[in-house]
Protein backbone atom coordinates (compact mmCIF):
# COMPACT_ATOMS: atom_id res chain seq x y z
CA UNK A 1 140.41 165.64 151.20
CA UNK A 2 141.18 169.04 153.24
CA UNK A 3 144.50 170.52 154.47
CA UNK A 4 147.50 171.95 152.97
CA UNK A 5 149.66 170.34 150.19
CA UNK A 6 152.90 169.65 150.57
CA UNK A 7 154.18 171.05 147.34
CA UNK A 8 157.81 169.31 148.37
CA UNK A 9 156.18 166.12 147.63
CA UNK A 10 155.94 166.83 143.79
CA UNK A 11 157.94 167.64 140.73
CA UNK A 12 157.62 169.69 138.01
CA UNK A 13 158.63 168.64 134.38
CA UNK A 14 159.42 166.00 131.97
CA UNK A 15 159.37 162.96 134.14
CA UNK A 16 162.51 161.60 132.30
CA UNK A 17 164.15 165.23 133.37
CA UNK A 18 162.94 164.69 136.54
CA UNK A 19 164.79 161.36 136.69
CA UNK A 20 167.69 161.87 135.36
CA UNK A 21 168.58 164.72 137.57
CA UNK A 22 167.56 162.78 140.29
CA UNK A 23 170.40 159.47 139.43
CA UNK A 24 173.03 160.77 137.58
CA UNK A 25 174.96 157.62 137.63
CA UNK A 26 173.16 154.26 136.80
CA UNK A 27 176.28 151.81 136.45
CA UNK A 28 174.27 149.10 137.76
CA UNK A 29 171.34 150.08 137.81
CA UNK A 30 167.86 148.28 136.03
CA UNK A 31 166.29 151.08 134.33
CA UNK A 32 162.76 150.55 132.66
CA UNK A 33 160.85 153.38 130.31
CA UNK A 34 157.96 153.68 128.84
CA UNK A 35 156.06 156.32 127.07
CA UNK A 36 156.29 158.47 124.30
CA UNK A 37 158.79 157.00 121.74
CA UNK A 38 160.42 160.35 121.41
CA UNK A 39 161.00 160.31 125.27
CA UNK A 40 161.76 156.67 125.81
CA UNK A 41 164.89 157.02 123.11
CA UNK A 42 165.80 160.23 124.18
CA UNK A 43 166.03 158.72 127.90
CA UNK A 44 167.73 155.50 127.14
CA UNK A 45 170.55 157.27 125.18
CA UNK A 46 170.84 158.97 128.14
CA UNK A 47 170.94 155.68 130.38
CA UNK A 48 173.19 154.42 128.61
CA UNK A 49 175.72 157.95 128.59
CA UNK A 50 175.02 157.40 132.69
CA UNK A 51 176.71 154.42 132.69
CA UNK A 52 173.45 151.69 132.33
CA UNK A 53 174.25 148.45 130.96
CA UNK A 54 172.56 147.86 127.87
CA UNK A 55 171.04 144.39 128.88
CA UNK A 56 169.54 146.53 132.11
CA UNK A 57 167.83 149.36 130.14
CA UNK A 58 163.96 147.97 128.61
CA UNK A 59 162.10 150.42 127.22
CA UNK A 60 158.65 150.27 125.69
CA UNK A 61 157.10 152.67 123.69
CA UNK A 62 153.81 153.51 123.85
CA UNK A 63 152.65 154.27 119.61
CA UNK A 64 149.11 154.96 118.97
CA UNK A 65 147.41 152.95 116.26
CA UNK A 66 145.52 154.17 113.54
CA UNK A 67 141.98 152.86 114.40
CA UNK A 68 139.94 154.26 111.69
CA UNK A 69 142.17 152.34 109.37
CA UNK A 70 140.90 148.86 107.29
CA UNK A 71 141.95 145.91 108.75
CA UNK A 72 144.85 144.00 107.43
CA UNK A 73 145.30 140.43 107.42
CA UNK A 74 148.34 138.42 107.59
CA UNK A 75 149.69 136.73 104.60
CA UNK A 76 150.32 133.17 103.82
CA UNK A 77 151.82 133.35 100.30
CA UNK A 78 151.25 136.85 99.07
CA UNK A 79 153.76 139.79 100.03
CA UNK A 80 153.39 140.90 103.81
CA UNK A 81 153.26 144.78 104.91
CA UNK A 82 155.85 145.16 107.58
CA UNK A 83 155.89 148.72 107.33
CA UNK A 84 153.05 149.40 110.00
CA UNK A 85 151.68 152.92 109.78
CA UNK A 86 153.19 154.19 112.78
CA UNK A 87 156.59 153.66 110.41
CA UNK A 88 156.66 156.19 107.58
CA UNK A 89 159.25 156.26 105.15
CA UNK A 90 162.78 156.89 106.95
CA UNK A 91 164.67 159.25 104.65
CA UNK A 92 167.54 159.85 107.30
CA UNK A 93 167.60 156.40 108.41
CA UNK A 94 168.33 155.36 104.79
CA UNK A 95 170.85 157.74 104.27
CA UNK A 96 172.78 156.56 107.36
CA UNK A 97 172.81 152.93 106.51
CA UNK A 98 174.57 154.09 102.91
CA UNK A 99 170.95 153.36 101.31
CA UNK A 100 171.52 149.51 102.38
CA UNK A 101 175.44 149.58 102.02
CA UNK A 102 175.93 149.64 105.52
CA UNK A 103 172.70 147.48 106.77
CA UNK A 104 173.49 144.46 104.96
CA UNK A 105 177.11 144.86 106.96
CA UNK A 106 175.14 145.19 110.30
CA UNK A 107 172.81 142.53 109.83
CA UNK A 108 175.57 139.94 108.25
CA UNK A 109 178.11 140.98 111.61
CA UNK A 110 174.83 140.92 114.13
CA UNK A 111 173.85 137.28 112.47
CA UNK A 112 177.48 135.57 112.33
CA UNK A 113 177.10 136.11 116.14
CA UNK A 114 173.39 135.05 116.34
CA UNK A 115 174.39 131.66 114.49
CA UNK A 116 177.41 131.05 116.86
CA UNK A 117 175.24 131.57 120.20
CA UNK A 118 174.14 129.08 122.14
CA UNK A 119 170.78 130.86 123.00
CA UNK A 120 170.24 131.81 119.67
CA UNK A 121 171.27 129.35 117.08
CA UNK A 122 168.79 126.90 118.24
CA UNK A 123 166.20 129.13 116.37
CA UNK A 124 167.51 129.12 113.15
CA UNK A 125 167.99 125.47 112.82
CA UNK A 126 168.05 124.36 109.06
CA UNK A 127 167.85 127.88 107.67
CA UNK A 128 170.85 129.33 106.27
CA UNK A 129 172.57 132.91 107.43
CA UNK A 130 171.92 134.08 103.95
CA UNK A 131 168.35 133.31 103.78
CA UNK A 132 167.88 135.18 106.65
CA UNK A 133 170.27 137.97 106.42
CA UNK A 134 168.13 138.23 102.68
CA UNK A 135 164.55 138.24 104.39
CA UNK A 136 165.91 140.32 107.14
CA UNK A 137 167.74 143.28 105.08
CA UNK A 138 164.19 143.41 102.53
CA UNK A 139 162.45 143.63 105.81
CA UNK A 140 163.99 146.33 107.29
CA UNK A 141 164.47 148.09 103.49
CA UNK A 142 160.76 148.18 102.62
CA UNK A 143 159.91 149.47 106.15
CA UNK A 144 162.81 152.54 105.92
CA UNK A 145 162.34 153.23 102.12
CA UNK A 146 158.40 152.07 101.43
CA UNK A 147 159.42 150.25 98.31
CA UNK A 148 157.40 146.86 97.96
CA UNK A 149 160.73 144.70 98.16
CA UNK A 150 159.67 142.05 100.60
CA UNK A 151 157.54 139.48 99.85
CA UNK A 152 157.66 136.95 102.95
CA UNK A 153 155.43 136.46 106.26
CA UNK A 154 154.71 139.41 108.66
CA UNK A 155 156.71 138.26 112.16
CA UNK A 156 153.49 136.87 113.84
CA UNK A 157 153.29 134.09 111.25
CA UNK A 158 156.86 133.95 110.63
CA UNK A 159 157.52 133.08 114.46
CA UNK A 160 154.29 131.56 115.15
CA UNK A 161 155.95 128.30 115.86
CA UNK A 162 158.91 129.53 118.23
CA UNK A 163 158.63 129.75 121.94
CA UNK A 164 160.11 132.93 122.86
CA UNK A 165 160.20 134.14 126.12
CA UNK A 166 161.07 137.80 126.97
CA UNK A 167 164.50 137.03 127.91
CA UNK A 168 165.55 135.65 124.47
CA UNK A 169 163.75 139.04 122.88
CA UNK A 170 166.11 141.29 125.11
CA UNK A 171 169.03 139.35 125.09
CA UNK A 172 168.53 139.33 120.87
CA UNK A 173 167.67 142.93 121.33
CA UNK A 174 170.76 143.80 122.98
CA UNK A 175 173.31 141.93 120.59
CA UNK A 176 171.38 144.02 117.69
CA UNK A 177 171.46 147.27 119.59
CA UNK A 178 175.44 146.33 120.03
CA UNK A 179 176.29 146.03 116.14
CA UNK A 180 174.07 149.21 115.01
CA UNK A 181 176.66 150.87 117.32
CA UNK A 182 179.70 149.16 116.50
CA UNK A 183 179.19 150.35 113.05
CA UNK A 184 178.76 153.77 114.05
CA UNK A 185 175.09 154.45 113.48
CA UNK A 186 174.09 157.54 115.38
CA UNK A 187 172.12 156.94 119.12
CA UNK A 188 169.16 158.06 117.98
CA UNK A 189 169.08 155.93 114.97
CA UNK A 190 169.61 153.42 116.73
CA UNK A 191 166.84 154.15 119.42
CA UNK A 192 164.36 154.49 116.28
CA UNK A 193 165.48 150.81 114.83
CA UNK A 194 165.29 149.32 118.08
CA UNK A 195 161.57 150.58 118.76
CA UNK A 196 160.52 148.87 114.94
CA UNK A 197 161.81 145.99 116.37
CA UNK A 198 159.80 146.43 119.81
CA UNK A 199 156.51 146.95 118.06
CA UNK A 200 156.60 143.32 116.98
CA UNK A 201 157.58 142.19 120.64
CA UNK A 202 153.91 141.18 120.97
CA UNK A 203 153.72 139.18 117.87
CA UNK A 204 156.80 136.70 118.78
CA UNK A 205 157.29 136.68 122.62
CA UNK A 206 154.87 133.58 123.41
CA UNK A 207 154.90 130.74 125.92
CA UNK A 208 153.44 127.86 123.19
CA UNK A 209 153.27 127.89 119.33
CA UNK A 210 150.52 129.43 117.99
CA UNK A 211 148.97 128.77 114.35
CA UNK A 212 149.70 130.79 111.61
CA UNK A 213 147.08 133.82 110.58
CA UNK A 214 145.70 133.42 107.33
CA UNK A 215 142.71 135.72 106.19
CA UNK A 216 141.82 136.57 109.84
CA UNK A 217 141.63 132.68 110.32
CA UNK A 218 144.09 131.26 113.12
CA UNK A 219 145.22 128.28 111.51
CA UNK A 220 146.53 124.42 112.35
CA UNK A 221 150.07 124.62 114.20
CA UNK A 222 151.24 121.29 111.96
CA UNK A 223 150.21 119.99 108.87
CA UNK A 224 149.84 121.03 105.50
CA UNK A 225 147.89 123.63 103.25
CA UNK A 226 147.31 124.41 99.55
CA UNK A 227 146.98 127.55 98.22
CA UNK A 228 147.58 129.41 94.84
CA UNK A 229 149.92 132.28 94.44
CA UNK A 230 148.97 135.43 93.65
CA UNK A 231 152.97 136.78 93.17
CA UNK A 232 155.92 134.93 92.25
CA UNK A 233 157.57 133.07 94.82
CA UNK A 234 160.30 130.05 94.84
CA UNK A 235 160.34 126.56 95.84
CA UNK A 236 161.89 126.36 99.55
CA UNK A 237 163.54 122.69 98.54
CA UNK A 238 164.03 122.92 95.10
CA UNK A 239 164.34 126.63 94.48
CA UNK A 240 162.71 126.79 91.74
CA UNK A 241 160.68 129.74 90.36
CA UNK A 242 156.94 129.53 90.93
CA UNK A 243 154.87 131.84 89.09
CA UNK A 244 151.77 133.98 89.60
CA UNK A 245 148.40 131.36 89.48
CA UNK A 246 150.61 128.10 90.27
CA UNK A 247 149.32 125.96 93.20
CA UNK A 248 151.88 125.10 96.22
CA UNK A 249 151.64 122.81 98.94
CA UNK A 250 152.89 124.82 102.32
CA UNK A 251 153.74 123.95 105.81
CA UNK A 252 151.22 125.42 107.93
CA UNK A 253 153.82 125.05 111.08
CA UNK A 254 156.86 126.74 109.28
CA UNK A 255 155.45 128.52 106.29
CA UNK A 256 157.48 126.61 103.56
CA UNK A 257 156.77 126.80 99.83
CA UNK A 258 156.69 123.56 98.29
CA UNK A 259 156.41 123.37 94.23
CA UNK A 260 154.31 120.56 92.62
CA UNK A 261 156.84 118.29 92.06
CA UNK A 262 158.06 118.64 95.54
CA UNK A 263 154.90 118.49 97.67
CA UNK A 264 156.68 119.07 100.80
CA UNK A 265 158.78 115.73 101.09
């Protein structure tokens, strides 16, 4: 290449900055980030103060993985590990949501909506709001506090069997993003829960059902398996309390614990 360059044909700075002072108003607009998670929740609180709808703002943030790191399988019985390494105990996070006061509020608001929508509801089909609000809120705890409170399936093999397209994850998304800010939790709280939630977009958005993960080993989409507990666990029909060393029959499709007596029927 030879000749001048036009130095008018660049700009200098945070490319979010750059943006931003470019479109100050964005009712209307479709805005998509992606980046460094610092930027990308910085800039889409800043959409959103610019007059973006929140159904028109996707952002993606771009967290590096610890490589060097053992690899970690998915559980079938035994307690999963949602809180990835790029998650560290939340100290301020906990504190906001009155150290699980206010969550269980957010989540039991966000899911009598979720039950009564017609996109929605469809997914939950024989599972009832307090179940999930109850997986959901020991979810979210063990990933803000580190304490070993949930003992359940990581979302890949909890949603194996669900055909999610990218719409439904938004449109979820957006509902959630909606009751964290009804209930007052600060913007960039919010940004941070929101971007937990995006680092398992992979996992559940899906055109077909996949099998579960078990062991590294991609496993039959129907059917039954065996397998003994290593924890405590409880019958999904009968609710009764299965301990360490028992045998249970399990749905390999939807991940139900089945006691002896039960068996699945």
């Amino acid at each position: 290449m030879s000749g001048a360059v036009d130095a008018e044909q660049y700009h200098h700075g945070r490319a979010d900055d750059v943006a931003f002072a470019q479109h100050e108003f964005l009712a209307g607009w479709c805005v998509h980030l992606a980046g460094n998670p610092e930027m990308v929740a910085s800039a889409t609180a800043r959409a959103a103060t610019a007059g973006a709808d929140d159904g028109l703002i996707f952002a993606d943030s771009f967290v590096l993985k610890e490589l060097r790191a053992a690899p970690r399988h998915d559980a079938e019985i035994t307690p999963a590990e949602p809180g990835r390494r790029e998650f560290p105990p939340d100290g301020e996070m906990w504190a906001a949501l009155h150290e699980g006061a206010l969550m269980n509020r957010i989540l039991t608001d966000f899911y009598d909506e979720v039950f009564d929508d017609a996109l929605l509801a469809p997914y939950f089909t024989g599972v009832t709001r307090h179940r999930v609000i109850g997986k959901v809120y020991s979810f979210m705890k063990q990933i803000f506090t580190g304490e070993r409170v949930y003992f359940g399936d990581r979302p890949r093999n909890s949603h194996h069997w669900m055909v999610i397209p990218d719409e439904v994850f938004d449109y979820r998304e957006s509902l959630m993003a909606k009751w964290l800010r009804h209930h007052g939790l600060d913007e960039h709280l919010v940004q941070r829960w929101l971007a937990i939630e995006h680092s398992f977009r992979a996992d559940i958005v899906k055109a077909k059902p996949f099998g579960r993960m078990v062991d590294g080993i991609v496993q039959p989409v129907e059917g039954f398996g065996h397998a003994v507990l290593e924890i405590g666990a409880v019958c999904d029909s009968c609710s009764q309390v299965l301990e360490p060393g028992e045998e249970v029959r399990y749905h390999l499709r939807l991940g139900h614990i089945y006691c002896h007596a039960c068996g699945g029927v």
